[in-house]
Protein backbone atom coordinates (compact mmCIF):
# COMPACT_ATOMS: atom_id res chain seq x y z
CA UNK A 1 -112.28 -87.02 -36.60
CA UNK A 2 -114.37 -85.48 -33.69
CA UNK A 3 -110.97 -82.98 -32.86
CA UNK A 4 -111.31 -82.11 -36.84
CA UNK A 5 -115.12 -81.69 -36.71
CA UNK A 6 -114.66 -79.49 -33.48
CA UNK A 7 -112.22 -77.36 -35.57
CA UNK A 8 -114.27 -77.12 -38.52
CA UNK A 9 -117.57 -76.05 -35.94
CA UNK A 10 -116.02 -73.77 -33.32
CA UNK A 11 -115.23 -70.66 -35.81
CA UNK A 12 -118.66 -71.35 -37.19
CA UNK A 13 -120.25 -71.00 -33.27
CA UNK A 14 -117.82 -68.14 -32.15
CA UNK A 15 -119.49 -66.41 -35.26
CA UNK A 16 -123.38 -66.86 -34.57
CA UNK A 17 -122.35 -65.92 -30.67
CA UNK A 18 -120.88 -63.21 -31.81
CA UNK A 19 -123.91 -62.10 -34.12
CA UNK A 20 -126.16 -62.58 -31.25
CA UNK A 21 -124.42 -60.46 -29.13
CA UNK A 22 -124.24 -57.85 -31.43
CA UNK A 23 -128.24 -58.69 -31.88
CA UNK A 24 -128.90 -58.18 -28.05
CA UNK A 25 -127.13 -54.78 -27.56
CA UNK A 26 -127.27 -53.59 -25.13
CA UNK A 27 -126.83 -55.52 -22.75
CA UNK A 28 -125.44 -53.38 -19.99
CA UNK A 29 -125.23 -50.07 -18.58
CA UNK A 30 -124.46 -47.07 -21.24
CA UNK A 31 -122.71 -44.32 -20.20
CA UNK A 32 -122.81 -41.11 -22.22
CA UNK A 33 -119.90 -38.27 -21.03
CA UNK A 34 -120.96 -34.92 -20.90
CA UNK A 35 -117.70 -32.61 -21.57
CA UNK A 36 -118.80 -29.72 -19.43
CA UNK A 37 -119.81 -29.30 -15.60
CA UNK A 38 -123.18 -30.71 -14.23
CA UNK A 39 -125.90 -28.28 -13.99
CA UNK A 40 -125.13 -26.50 -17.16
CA UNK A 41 -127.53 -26.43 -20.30
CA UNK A 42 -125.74 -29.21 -22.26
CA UNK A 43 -125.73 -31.62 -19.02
CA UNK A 44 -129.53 -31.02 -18.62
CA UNK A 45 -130.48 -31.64 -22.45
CA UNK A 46 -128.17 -35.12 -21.78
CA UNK A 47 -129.98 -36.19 -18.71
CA UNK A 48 -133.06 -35.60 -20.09
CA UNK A 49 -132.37 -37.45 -23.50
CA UNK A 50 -131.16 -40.10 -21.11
CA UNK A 51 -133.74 -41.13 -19.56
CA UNK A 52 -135.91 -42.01 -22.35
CA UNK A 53 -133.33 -43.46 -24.17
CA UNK A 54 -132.56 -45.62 -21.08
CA UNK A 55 -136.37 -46.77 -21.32
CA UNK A 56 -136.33 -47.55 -25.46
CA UNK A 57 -132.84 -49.42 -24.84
CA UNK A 58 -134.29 -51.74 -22.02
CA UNK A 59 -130.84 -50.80 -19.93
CA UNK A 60 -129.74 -47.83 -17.37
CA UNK A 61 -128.10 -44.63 -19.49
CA UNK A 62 -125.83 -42.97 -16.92
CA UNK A 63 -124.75 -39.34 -17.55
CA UNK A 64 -121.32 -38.50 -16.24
CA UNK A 65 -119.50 -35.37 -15.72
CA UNK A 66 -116.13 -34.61 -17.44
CA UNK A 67 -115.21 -30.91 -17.61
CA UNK A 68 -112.10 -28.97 -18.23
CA UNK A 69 -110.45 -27.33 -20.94
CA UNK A 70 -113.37 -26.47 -22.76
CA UNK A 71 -114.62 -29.68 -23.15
CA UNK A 72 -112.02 -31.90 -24.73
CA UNK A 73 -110.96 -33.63 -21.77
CA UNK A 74 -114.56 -35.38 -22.16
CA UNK A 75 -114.03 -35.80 -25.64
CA UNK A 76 -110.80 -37.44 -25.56
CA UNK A 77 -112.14 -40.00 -22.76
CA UNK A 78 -114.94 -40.96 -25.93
CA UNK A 79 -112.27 -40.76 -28.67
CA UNK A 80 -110.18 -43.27 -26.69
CA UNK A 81 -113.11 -45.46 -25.58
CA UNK A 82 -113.52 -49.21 -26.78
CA UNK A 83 -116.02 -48.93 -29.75
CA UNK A 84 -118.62 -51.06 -28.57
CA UNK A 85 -121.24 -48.56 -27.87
CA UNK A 86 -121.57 -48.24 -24.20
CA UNK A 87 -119.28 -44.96 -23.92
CA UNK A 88 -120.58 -41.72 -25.85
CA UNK A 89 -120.35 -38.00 -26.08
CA UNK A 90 -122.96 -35.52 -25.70
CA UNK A 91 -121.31 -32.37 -26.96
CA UNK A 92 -122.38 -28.83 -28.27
CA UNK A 93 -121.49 -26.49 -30.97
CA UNK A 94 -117.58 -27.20 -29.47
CA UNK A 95 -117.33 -30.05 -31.94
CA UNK A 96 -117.65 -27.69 -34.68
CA UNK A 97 -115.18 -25.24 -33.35
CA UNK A 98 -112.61 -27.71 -31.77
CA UNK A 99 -110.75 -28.77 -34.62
CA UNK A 100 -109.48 -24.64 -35.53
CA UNK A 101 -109.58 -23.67 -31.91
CA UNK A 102 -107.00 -26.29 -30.74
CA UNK A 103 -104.00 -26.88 -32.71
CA UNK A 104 -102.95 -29.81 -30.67
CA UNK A 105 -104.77 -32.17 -29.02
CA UNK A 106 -104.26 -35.72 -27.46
CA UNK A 107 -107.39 -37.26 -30.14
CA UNK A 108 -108.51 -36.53 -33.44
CA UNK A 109 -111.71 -33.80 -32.65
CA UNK A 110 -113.16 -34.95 -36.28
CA UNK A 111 -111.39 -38.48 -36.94
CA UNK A 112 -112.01 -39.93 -33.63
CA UNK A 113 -115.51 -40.44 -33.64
CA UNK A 114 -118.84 -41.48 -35.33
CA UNK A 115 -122.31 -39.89 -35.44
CA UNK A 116 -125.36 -40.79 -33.75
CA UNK A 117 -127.75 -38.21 -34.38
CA UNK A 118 -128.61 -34.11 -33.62
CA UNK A 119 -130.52 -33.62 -30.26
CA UNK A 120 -131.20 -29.71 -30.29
CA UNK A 121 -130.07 -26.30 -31.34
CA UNK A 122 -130.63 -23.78 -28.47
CA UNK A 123 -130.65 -20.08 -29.78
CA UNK A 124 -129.00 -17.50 -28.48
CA UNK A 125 -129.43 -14.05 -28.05
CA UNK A 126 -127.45 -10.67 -28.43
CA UNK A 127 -127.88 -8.46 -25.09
CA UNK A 128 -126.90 -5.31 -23.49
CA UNK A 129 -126.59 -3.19 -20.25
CA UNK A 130 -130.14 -1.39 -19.63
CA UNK A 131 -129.14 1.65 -20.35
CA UNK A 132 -126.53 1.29 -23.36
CA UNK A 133 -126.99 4.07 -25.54
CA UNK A 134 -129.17 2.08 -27.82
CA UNK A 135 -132.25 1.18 -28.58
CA UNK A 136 -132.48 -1.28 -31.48
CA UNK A 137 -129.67 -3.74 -33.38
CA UNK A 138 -129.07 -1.04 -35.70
CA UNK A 139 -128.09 1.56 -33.44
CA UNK A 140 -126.12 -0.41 -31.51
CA UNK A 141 -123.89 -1.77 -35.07
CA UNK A 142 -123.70 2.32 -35.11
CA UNK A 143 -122.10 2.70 -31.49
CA UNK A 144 -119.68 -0.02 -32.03
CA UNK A 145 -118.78 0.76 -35.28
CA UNK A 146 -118.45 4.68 -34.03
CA UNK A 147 -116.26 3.66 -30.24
CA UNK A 148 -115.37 0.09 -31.48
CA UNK A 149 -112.72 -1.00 -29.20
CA UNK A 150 -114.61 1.20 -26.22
CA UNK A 151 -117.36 -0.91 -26.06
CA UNK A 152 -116.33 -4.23 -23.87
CA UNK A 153 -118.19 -7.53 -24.85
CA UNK A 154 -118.17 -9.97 -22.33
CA UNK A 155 -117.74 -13.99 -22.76
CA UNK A 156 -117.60 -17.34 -20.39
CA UNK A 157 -114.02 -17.46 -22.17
CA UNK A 158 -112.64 -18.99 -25.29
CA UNK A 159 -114.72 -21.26 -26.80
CA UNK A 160 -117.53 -20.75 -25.06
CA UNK A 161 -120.81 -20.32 -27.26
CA UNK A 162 -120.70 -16.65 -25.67
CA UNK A 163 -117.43 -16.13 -27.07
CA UNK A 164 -118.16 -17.92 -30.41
CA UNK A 165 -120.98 -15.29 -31.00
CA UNK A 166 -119.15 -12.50 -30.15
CA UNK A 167 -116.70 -13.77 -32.77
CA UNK A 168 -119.56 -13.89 -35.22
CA UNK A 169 -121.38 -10.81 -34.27
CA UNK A 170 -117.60 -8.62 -34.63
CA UNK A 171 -117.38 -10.26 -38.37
CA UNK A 172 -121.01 -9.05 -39.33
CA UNK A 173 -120.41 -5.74 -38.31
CA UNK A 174 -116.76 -5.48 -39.23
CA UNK A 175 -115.70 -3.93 -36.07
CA UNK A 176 -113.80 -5.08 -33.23
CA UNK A 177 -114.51 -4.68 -29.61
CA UNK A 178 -112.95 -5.03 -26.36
CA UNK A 179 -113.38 -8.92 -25.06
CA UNK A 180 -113.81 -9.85 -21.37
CA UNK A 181 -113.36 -13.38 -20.40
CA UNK A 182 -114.90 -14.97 -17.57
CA UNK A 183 -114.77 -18.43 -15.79
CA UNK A 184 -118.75 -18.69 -16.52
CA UNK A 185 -121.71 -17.27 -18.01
CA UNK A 186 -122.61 -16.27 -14.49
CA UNK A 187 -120.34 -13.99 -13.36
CA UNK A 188 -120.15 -12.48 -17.12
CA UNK A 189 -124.23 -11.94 -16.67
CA UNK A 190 -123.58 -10.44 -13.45
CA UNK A 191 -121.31 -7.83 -14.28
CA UNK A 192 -123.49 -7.16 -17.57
CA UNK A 193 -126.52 -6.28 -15.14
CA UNK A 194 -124.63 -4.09 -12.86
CA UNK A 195 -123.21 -2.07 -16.07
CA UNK A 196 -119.72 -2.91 -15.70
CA UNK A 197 -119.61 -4.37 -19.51
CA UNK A 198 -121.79 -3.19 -22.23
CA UNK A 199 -122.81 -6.47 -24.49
CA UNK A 200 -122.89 -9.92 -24.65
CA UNK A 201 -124.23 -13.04 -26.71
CA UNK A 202 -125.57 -16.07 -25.03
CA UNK A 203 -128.04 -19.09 -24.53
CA UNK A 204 -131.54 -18.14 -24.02
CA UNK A 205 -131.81 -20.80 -20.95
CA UNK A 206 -129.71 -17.74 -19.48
CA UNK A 207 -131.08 -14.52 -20.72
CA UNK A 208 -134.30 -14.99 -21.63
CA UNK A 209 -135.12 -14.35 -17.56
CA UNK A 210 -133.14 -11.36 -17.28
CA UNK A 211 -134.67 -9.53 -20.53
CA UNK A 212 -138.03 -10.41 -19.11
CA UNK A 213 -137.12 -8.48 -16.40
CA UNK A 214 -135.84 -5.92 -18.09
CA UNK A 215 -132.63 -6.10 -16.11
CA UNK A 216 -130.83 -6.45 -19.61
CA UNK A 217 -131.87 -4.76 -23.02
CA UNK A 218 -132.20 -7.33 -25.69
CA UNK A 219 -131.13 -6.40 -29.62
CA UNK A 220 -132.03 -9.68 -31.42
CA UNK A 221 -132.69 -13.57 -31.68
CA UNK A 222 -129.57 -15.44 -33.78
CA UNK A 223 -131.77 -17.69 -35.57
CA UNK A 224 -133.91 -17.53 -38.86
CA UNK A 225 -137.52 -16.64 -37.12
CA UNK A 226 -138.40 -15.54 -33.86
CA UNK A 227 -138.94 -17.17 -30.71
CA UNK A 228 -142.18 -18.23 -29.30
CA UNK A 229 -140.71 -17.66 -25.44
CA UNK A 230 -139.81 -14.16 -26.60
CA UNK A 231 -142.33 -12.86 -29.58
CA UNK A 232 -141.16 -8.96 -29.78
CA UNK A 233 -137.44 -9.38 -30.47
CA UNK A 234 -136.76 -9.67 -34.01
CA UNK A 235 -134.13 -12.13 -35.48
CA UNK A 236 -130.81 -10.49 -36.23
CA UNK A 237 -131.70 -10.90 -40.18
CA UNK A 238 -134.74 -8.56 -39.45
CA UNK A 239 -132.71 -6.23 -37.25
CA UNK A 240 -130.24 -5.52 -40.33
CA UNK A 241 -127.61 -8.34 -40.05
CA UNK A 242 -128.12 -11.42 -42.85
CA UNK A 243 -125.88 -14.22 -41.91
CA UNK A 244 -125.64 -13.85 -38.02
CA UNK A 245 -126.81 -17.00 -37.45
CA UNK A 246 -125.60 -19.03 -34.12
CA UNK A 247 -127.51 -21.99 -32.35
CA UNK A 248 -125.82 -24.27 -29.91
CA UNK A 249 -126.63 -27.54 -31.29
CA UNK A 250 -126.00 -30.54 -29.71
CA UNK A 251 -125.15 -33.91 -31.18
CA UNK A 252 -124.41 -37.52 -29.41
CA UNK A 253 -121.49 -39.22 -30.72
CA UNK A 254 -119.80 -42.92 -30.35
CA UNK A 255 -115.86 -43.74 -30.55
CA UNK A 256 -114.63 -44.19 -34.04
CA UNK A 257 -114.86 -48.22 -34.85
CA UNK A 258 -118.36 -48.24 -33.42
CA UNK A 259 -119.87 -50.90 -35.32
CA UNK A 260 -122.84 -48.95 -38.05
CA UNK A 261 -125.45 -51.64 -36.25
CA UNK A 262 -124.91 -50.38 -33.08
CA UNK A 263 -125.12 -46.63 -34.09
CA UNK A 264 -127.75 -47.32 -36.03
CA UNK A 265 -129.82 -49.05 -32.74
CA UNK A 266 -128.34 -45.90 -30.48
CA UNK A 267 -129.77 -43.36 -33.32
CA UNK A 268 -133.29 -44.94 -33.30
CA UNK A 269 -133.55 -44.42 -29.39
CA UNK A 270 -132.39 -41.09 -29.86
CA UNK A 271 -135.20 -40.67 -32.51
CA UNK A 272 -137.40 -42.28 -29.84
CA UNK A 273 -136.45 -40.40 -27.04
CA UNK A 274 -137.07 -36.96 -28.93
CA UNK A 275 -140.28 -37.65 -29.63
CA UNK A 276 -141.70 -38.24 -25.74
CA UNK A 277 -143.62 -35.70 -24.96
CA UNK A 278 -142.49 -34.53 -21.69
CA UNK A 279 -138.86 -34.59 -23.42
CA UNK A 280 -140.57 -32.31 -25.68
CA UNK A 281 -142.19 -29.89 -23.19
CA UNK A 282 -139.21 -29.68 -20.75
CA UNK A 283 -137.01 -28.42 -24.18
CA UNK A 284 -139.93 -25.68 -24.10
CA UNK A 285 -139.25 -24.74 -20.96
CA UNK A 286 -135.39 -24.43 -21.82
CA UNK A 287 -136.01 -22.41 -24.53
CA UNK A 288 -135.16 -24.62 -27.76
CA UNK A 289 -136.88 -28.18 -29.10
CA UNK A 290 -136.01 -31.43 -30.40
CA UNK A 291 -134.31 -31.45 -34.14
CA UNK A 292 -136.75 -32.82 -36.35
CA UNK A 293 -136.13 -37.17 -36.94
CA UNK A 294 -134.48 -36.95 -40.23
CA UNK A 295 -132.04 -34.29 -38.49
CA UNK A 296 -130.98 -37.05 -35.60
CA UNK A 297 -129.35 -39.66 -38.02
CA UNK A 298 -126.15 -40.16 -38.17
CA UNK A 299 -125.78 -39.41 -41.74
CA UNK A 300 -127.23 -36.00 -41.41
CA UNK A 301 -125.54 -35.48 -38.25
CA UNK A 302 -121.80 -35.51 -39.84
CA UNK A 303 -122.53 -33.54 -42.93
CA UNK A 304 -124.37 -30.84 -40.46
CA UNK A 305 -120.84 -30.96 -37.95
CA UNK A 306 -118.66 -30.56 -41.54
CA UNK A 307 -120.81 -27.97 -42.45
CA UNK A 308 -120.24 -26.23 -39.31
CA UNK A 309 -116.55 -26.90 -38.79
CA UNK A 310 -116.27 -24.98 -42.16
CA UNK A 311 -118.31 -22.37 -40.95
CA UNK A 312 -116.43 -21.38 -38.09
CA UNK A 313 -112.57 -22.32 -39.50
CA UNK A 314 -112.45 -18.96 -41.26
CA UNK A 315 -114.31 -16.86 -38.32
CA UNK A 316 -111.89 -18.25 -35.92
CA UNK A 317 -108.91 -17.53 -38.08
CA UNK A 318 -109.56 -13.95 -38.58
CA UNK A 319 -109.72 -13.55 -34.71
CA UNK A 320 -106.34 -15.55 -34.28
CA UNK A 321 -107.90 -16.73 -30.69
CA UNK A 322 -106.79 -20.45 -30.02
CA UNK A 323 -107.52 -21.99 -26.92
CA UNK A 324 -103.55 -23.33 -27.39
């Protein structure tokens, strides 16, 4: 009788340990992958989200760098993660552009995962040499529509948000350019100071600086109203092109399987962490801001990354550039 009433009691215990556990998360050290190399904007915006979150979650967050191949490799490390909510993914806009981009991958890049929330959008920026014969976004639409292939656009390489926009920006005018990869937004910013390429499309963590400066001419802002950090340049809507819209967002992300209670806990120190203040002010100083709270949910989160896979499927396809 006492081996029968063991029986009968032991499912019932391995149950109410197991709901306790789940209760408790976490209870160890979280580590959230960051697809890219450390030092760049995306591993910043992760260290800084973090930290807080480390403090809301009672448990160290550690951020840890996996780069290569335009951030999948990361990505599939997450994808192939146990669920249980101590590996994520902080990625950018690449999650939205991954699944036309690469036609074969070792992980589903929409399948494989679960939301946890938005973190940011940072906006970007179209540029030019200094002394590009142009003074204004509707000029320059002129030149390239008028030389087209003569004028060389510069990019940090497929994928890359700077290569994204470019993408974007050819659509809007309908006219194609000449494209320069680089291994970096760097060297691509160098050679766009010194005059060797005419144009380019990127973060405003890296341009704003230079157009400061006036070591670059700037044409427009890719989002829907101007920038505080930079006042006088008008969005690209204003400047003549509707629709040229281009943020690199950011979202965190868990392997599919994740159980919703976990998420859910991860989304609320998200939500948490985006609210701190100094979070808040160090965004500033990047350039871009936390998403608004109802924006870092999970549910909002994947119908904003459909939305955006949709978005780009068609933009990519017309340029017939695959990272593959």
């Amino acid at each position: 009788m006492a081996l029968l009433a063991a029986a009968f009691l032991a499912p019932a215990a391995a149950t109410k340990t197991a709901h306790a556990q789940g209760a408790a998360f976490p209870q160890r050290t979280i580590n959230i992958i960051v697809p890219f190399a450390a030092g760049g904007p995306t591993d910043t915006v992760t260290r800084l989200v973090a930290e807080v979150m480390g403090r809301d979650l009672g448990q160290t967050v550690v951020v840890e760098n996996v780069g290569g191949a335009g951030g999948t490799l990361g990505a599939a490390r997450v994808a192939q993660a146990r669920p249980d909510g101590y590996t994520l993914l902080l990625h950018h806009i690449g999650m939205g552009t991954t699944p036309t981009l690469y036609r074969r991958l070792s992980y589903d890049p929409v399948g494989g995962f679960e939301t946890i929330g938005l973190v940011t959008a940072v906006p970007m920026t179209i540029i030019g040499r200094k002394d590009i014969q142009a003074n204004n976004l509707a000029e320059l639409v002129a030149l390239v529509r008028r030389d087209q292939v003569k004028i060389n656009y510069a990019n940090a390489g497929i994928g890359a948000a700077s290569h994204l926009c470019g993408l974007l920006l050819q659509k809007a005018i309908d006219a194609p350019m000449t494209t320069v990869p680089y291994r970096g937004t760097g060297p691509a910013m160098t050679d766009l100071i010194a005059g060797t390429v005419d144009l380019m499309c990127d973060q405003t963590t890296n341009t704003t600086s230079h157009i400061r400066a006036g070591a670059v001419r700037a044409f427009a802002v890719t989002t829907a109203q101007r920038l505080p950090s930079l006042p006088e340049l008008p969005t690209a809507a204003e400047a003549g092109l509707p629709g040229m819209e281009v943020t690199v967002w950011h979202g965190l992300y868990s392997p599919k399987g994740t159980p919703a209670e976990i998420n859910t806990r991860l989304s609320r120190a998200l939500q948490v962490a985006l609210r701190d203040e100094r979070l808040i002010q160090r965004f500033a100083d990047l350039g871009t801001a936390p998403v608004a709270q109802n924006e870092a949910t999970p549910e909002a989160h994947r119908a904003f990354w459909q939305a955006d896979i949709a978005k780009w499927r068609p933009v990519i396809q017309a340029a017939g550039q695959y990272a593959d």
